[in-house]
N, C-alpha and C. Protein backbone atom coordinates (compact mmCIF):
# COMPACT_ATOMS: atom_id res chain seq x y z
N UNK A 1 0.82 -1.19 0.00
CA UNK A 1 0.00 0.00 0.00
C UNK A 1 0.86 1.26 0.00
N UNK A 2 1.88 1.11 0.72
CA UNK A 2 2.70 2.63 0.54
C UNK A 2 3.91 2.65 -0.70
N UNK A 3 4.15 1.59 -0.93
CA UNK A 3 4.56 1.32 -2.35
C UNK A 3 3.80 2.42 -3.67
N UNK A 4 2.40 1.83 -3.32
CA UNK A 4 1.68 2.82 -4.12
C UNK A 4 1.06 3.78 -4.01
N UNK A 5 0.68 4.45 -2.63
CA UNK A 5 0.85 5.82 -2.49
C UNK A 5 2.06 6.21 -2.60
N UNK A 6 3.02 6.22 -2.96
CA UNK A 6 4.61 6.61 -3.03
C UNK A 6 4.53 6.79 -4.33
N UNK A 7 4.29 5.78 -5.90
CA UNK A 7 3.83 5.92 -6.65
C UNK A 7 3.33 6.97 -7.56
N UNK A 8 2.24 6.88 -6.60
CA UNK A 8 0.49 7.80 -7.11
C UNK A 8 1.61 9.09 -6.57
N UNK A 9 2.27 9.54 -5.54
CA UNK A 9 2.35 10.94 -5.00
C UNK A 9 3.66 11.22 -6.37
N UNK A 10 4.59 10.40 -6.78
CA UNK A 10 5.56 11.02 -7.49
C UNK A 10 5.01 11.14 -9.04
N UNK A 11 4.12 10.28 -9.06
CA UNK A 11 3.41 10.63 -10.55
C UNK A 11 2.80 11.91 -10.55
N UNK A 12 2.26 12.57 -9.73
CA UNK A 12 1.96 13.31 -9.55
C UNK A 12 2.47 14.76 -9.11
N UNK A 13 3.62 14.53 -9.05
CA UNK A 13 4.57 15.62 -8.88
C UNK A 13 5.17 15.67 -10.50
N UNK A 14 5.79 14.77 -10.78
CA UNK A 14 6.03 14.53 -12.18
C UNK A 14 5.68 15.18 -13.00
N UNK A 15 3.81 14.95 -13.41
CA UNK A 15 3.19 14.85 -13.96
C UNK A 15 2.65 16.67 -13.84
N UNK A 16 3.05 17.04 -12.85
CA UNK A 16 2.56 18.34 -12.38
C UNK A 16 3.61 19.42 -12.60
N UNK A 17 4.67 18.68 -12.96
CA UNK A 17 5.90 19.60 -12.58
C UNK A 17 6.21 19.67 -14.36
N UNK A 18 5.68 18.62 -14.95
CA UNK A 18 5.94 18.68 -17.03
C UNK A 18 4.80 19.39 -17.66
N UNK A 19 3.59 19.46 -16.72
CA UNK A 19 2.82 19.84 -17.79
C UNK A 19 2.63 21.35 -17.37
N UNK A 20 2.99 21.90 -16.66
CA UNK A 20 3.85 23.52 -16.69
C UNK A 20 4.72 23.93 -17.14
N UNK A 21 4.56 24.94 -18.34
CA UNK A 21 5.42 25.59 -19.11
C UNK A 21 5.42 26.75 -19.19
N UNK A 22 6.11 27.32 -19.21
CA UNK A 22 6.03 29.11 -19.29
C UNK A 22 7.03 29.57 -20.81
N UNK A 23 6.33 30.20 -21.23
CA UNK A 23 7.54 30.82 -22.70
C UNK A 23 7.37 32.07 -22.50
N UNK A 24 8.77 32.40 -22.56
CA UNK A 24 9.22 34.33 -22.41
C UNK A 24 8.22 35.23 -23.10
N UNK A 25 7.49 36.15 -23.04
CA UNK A 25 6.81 37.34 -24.11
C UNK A 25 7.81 37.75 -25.12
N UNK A 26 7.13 37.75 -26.00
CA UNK A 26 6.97 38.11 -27.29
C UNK A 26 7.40 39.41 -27.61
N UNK A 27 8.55 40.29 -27.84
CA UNK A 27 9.12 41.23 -27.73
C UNK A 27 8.47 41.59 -29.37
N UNK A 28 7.96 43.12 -29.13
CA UNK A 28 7.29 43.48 -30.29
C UNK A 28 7.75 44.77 -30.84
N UNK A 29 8.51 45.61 -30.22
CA UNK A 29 8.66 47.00 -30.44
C UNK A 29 10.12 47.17 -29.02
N UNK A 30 10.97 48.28 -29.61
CA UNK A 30 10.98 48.96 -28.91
C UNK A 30 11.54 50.49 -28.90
N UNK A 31 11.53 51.17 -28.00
CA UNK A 31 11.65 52.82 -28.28
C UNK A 31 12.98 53.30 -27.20
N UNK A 32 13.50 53.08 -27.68
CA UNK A 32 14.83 54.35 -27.03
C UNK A 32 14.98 55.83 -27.45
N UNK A 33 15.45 56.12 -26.11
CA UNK A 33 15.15 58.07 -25.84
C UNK A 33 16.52 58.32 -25.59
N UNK A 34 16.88 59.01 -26.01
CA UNK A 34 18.66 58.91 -25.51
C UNK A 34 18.32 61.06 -25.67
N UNK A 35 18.73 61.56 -24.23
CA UNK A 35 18.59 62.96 -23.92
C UNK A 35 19.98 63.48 -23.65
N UNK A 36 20.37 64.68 -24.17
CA UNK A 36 21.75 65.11 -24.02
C UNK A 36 21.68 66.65 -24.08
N UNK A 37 22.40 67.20 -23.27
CA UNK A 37 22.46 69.02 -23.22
C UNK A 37 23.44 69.34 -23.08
N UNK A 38 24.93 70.06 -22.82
CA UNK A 38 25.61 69.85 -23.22
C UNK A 38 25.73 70.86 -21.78
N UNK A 39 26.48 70.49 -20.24
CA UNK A 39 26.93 71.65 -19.63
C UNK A 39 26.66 72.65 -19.34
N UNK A 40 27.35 73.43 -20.60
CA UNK A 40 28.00 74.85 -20.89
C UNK A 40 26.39 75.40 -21.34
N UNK A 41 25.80 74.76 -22.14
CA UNK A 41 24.67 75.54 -22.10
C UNK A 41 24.13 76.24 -21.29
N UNK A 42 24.32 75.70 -20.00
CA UNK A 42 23.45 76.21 -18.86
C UNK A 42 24.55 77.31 -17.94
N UNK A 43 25.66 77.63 -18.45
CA UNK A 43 26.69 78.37 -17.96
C UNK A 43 27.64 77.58 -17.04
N UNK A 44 27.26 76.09 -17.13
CA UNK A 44 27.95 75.44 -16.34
C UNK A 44 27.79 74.62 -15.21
N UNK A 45 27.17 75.66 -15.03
CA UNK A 45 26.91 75.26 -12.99
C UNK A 45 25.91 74.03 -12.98
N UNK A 46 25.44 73.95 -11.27
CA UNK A 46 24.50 73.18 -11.12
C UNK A 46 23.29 73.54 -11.57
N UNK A 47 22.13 72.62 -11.74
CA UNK A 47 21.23 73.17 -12.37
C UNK A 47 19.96 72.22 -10.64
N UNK A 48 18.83 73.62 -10.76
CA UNK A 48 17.93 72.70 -9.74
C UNK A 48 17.18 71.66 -10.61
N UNK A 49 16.25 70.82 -9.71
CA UNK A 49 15.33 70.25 -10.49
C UNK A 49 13.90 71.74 -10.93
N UNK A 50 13.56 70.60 -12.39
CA UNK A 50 12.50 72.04 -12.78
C UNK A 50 11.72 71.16 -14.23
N UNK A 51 10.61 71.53 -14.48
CA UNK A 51 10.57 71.65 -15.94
C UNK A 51 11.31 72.30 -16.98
N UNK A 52 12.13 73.44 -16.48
CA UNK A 52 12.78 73.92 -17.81
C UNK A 52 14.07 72.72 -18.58
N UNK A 53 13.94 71.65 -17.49
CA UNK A 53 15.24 71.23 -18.62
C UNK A 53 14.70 70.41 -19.72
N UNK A 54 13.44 70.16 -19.27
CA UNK A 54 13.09 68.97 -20.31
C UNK A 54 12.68 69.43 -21.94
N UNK A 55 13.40 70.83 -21.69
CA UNK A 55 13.32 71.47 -23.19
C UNK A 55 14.15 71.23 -23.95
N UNK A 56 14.46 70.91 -25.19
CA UNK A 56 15.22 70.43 -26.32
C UNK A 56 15.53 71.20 -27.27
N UNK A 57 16.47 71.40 -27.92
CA UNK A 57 16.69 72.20 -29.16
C UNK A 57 16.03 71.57 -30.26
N UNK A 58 16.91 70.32 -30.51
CA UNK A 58 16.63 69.23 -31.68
C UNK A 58 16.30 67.89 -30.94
N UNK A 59 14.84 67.29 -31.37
CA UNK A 59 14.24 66.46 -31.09
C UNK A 59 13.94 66.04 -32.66
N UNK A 60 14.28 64.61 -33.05
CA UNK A 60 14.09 63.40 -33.81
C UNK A 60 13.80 62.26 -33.49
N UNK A 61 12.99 61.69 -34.64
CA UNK A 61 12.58 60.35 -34.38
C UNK A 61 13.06 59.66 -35.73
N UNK A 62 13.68 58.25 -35.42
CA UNK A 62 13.80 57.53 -36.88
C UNK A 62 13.64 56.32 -36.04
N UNK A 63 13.58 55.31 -37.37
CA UNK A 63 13.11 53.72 -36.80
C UNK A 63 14.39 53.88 -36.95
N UNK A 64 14.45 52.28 -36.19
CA UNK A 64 16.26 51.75 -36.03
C UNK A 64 16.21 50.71 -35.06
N UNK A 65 17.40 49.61 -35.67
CA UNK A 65 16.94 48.50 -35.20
C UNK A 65 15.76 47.85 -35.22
N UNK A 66 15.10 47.33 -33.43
CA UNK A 66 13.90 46.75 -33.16
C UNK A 66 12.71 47.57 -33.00
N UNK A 67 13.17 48.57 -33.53
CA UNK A 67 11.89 49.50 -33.07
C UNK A 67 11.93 51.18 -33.52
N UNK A 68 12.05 52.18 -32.65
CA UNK A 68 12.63 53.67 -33.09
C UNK A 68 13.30 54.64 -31.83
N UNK A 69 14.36 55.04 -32.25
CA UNK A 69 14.93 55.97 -31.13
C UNK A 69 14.61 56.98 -31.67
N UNK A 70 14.86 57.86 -30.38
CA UNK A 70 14.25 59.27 -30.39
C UNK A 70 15.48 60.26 -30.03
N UNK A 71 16.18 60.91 -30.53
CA UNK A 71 17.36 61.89 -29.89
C UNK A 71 16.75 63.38 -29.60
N UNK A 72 16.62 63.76 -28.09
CA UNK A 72 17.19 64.74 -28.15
C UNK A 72 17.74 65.61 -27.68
N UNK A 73 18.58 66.92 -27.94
CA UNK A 73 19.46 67.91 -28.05
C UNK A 73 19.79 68.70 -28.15
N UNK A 74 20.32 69.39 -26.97
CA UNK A 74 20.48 71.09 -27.07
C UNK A 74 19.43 71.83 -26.44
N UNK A 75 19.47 72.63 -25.75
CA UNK A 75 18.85 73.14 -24.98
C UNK A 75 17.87 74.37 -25.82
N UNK A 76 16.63 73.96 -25.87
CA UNK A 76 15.74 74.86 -27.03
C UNK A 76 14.04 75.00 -26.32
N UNK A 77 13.25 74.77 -27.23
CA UNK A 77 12.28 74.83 -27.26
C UNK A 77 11.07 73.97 -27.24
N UNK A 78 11.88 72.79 -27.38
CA UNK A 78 10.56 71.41 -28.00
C UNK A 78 10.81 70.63 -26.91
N UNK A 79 9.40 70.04 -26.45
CA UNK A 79 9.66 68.86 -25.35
C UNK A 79 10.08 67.37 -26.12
N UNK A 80 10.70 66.76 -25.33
CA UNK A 80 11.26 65.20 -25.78
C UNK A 80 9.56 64.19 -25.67
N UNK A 81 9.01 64.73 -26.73
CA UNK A 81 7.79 64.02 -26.55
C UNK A 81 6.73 64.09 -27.76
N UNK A 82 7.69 62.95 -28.76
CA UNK A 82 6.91 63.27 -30.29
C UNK A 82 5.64 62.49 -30.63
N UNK A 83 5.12 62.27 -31.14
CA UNK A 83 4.13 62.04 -31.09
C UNK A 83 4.62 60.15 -32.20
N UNK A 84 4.39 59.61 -31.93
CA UNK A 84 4.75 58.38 -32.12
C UNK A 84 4.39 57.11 -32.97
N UNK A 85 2.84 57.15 -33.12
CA UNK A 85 2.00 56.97 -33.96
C UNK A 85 2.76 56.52 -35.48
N UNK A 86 3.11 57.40 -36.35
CA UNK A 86 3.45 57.36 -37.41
C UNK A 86 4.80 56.38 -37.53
N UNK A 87 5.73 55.90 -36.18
CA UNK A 87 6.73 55.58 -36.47
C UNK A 87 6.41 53.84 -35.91
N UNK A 88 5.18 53.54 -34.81
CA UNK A 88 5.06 52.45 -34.67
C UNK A 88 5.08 51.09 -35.45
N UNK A 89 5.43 50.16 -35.16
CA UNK A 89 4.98 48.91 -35.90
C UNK A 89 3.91 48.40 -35.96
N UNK A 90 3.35 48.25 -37.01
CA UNK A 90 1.65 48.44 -37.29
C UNK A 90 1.79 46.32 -37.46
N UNK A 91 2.17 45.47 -36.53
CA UNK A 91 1.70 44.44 -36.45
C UNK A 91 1.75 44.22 -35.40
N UNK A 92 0.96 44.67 -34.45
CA UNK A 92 0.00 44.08 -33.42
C UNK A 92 -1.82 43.90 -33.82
N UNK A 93 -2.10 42.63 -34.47
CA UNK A 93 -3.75 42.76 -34.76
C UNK A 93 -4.47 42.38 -33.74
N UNK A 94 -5.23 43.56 -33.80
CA UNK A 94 -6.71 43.44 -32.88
C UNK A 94 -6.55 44.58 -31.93
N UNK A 95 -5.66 45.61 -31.97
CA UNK A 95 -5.56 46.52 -31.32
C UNK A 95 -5.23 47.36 -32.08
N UNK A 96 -5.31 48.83 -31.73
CA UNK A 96 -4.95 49.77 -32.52
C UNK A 96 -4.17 50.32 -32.23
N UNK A 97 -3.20 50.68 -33.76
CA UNK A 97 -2.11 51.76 -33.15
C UNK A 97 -1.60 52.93 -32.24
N UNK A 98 -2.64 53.64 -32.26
CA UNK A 98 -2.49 54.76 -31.99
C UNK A 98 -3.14 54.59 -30.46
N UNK A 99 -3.67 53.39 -29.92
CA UNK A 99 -3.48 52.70 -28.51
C UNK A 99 -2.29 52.82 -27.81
N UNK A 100 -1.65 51.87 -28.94
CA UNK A 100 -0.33 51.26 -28.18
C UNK A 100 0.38 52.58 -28.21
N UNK A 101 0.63 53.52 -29.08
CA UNK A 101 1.73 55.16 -29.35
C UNK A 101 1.02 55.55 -28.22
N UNK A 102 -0.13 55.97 -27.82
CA UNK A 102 -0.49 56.63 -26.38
C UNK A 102 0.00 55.89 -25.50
N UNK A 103 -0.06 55.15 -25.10
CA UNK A 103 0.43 54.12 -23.98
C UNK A 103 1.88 54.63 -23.72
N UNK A 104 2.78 54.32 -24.61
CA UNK A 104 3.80 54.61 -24.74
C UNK A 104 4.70 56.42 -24.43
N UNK A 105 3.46 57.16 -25.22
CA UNK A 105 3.64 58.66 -24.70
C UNK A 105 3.21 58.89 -23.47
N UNK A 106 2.40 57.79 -22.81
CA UNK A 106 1.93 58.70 -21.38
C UNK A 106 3.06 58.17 -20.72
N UNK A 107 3.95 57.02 -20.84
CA UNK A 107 5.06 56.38 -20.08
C UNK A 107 6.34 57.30 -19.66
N UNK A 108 6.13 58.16 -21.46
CA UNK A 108 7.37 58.79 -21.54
C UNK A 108 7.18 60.39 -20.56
N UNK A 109 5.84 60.79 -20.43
CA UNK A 109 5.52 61.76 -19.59
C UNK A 109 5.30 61.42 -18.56
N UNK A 110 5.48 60.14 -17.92
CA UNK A 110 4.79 59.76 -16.76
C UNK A 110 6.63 59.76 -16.20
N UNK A 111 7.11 59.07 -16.61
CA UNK A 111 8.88 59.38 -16.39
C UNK A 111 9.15 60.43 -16.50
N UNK A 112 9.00 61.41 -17.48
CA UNK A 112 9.76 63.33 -17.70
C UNK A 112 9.16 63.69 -16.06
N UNK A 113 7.99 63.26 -15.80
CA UNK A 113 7.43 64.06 -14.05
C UNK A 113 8.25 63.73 -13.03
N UNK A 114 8.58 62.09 -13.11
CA UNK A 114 9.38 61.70 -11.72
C UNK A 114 10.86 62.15 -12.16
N UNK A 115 11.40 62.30 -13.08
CA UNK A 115 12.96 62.86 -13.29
C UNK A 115 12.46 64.34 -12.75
N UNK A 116 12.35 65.30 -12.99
CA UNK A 116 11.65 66.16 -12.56
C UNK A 116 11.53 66.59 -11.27
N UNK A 117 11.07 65.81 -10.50
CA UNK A 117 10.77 65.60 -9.10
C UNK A 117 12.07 64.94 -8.36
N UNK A 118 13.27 64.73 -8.98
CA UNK A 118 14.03 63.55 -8.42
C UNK A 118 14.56 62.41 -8.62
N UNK A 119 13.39 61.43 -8.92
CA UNK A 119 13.70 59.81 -9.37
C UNK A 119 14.34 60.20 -10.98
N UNK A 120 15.63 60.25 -10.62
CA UNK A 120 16.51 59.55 -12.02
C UNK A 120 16.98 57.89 -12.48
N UNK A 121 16.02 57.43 -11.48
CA UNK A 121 16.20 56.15 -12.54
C UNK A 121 15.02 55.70 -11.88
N UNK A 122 14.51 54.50 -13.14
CA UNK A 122 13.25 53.92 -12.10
C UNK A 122 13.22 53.02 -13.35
N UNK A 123 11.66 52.43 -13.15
CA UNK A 123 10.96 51.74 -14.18
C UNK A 123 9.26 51.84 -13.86
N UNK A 124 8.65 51.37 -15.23
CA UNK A 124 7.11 51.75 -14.96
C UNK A 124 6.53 50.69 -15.96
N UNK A 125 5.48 50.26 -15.71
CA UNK A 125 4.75 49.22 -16.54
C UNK A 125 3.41 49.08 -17.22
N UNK A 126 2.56 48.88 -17.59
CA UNK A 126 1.44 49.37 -17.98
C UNK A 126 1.37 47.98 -18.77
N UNK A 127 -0.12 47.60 -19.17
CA UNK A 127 -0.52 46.36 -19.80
C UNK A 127 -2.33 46.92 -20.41
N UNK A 128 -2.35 46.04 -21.61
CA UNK A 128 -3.42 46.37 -21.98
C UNK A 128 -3.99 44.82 -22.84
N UNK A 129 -4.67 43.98 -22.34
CA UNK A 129 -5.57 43.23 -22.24
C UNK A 129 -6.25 43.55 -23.37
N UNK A 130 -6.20 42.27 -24.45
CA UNK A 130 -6.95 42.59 -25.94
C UNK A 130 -7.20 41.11 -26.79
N UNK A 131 -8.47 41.36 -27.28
CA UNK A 131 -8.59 39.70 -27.82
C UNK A 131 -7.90 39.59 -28.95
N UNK A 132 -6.58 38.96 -29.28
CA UNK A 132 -5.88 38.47 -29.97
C UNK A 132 -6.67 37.29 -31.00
N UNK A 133 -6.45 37.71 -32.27
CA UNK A 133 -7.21 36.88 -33.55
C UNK A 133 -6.03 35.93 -33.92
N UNK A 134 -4.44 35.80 -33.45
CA UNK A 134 -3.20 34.91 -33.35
C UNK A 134 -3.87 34.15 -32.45
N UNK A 135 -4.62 34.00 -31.33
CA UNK A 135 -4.64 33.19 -30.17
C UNK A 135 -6.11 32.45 -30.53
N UNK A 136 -6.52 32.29 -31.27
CA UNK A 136 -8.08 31.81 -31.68
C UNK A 136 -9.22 32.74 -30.57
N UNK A 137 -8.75 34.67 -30.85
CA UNK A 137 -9.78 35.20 -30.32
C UNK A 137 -9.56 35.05 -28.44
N UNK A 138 -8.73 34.31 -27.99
CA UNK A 138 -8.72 34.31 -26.76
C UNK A 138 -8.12 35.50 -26.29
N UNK A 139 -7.59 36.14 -24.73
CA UNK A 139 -7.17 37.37 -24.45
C UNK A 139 -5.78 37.24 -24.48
N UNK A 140 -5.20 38.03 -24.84
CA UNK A 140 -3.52 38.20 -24.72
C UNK A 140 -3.26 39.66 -24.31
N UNK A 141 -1.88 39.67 -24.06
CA UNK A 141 -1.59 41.45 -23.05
C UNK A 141 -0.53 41.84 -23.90
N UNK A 142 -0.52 42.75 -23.90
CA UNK A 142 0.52 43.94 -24.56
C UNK A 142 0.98 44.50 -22.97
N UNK A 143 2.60 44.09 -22.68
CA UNK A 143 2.76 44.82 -21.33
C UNK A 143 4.04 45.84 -22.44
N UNK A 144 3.81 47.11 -21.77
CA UNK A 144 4.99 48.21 -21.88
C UNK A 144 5.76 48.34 -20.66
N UNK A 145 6.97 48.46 -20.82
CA UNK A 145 8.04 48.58 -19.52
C UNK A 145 9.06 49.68 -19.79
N UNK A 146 9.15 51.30 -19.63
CA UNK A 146 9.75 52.01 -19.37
C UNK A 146 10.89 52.02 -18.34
N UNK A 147 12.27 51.49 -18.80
CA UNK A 147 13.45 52.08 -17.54
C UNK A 147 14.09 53.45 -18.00
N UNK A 148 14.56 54.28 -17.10
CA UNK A 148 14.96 55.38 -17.23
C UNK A 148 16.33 55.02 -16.07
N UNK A 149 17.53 56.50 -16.50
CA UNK A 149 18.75 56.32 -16.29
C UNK A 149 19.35 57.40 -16.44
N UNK A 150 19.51 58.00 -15.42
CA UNK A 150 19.86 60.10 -15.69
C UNK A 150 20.80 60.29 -14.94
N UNK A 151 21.82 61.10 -15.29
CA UNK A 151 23.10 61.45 -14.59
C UNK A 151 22.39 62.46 -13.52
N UNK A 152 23.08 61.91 -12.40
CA UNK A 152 22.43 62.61 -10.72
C UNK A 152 23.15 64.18 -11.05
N UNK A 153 24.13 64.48 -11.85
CA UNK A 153 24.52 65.77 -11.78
C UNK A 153 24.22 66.72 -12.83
N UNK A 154 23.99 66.04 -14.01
CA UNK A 154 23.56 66.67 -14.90
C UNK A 154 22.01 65.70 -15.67
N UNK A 155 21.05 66.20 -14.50
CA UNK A 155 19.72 65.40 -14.49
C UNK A 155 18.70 65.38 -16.44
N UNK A 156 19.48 66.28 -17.13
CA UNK A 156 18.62 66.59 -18.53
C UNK A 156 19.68 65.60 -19.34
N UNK A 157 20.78 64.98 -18.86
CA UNK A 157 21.27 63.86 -20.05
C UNK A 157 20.81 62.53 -18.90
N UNK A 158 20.60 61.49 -20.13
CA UNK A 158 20.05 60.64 -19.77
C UNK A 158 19.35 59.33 -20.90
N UNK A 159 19.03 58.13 -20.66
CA UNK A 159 18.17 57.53 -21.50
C UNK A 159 17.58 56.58 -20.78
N UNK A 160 16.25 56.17 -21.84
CA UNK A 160 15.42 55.86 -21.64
C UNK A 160 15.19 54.28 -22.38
N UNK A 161 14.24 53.28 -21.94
CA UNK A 161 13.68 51.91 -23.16
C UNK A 161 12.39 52.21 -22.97
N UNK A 162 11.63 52.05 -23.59
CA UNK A 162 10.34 51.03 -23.45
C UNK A 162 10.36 50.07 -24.25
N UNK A 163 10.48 48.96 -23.84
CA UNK A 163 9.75 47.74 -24.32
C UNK A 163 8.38 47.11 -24.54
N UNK A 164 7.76 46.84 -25.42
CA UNK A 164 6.57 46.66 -25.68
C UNK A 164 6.17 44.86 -26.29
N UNK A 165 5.98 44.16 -25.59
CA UNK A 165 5.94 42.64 -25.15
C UNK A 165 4.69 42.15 -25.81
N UNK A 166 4.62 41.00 -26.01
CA UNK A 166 3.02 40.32 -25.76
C UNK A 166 2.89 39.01 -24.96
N UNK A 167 2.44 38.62 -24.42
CA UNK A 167 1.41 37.31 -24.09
C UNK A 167 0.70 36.71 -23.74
N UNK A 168 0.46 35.69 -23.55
CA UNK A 168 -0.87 35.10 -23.48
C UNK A 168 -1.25 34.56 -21.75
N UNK A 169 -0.15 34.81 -21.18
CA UNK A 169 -0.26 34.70 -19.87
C UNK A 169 0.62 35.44 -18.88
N UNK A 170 -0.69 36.21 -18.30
CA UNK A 170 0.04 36.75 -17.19
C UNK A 170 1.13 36.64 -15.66
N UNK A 171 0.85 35.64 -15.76
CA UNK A 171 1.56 34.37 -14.51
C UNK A 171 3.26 34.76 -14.68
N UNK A 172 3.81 34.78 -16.26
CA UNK A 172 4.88 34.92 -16.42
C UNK A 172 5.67 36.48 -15.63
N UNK A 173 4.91 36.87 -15.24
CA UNK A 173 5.70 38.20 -14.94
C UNK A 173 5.67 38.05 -13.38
């Protein structure tokens, strides 16, 4: 008898322990911000925290690589915050683009506030739950993951990722 409860319990560990699988998400996009000012612009010195730094001279966007970086540079007029839409990868089906580019712009403003305030480095996440027509119509997630990375002394150079993922189960994270 304990022969075979001994058995029955390792079959069952076995059996419990193979038919769990997890596969990494699905890396779909991603967006690098790479921010630079140059010092001397600012006469040198220390600078406080503020909104004025998050002003830019020259702000660009091009695809590149896995996705699109964004540069920008020089201390001007334009916020580091283009509008994104037009540069996305238009294969995520069953969701819409200009979803996922908002998602992504509120990340990048949701980070410009805490640099701002202080936090020069962090991370932030966001997920959006969508019936996937790849999955036979079942739900799958689009998670975005913003890290940021800013010099403590000169807080306006700095860069940024978001990564923009998919899958079909949330458990993995």
């Amino acid at each position: 008898m304990k022969k075979i409860f001994l058995l029955t319990l390792l079959s069952v560990f076995f059996l419990s322990a193979f038919s769990q699988y997890t596969t990494a998400p699905e890396v779909l996009n991603k967006i690098t911000i790479t921010k630079n000012i140059a010092p001397s612009e600012f006469g040198g010195g220390d600078i406080n925290y503020g909104f004025w730094f998050l002003f830019y001279k020259i702000v660009y966007v091009e695809p590149c690589g896995e996705g699109v970086c964004i540069y920008c540079s020089g201390w001007g007029g334009k916020f580091c915050l283009p509008k994104l839409k037009p540069f996305m990868n238009n294969n995520i089906r069953g969701i819409e683009t200009s979803e996922v580019a908002q998602t992504c712009e509120n990340l990048i403003e949701e980070s410009d506030n805490r640099i701002v305030n202080g936090e020069l480095s962090g991370t932030l996440s966001r997920k959006i739950a969508f019936n996937d027509p790849l999955n036979n119509g079942r739900t799958s997630y689009l998670l975005f993951q913003i890290k940021w990375e800013h010099d403590p002394r000169h807080p306006y150079n700095g860069t940024a990722e978001i990564t923009i993922s998919k899958t079909n189960n949330l458990g993995l994270q």
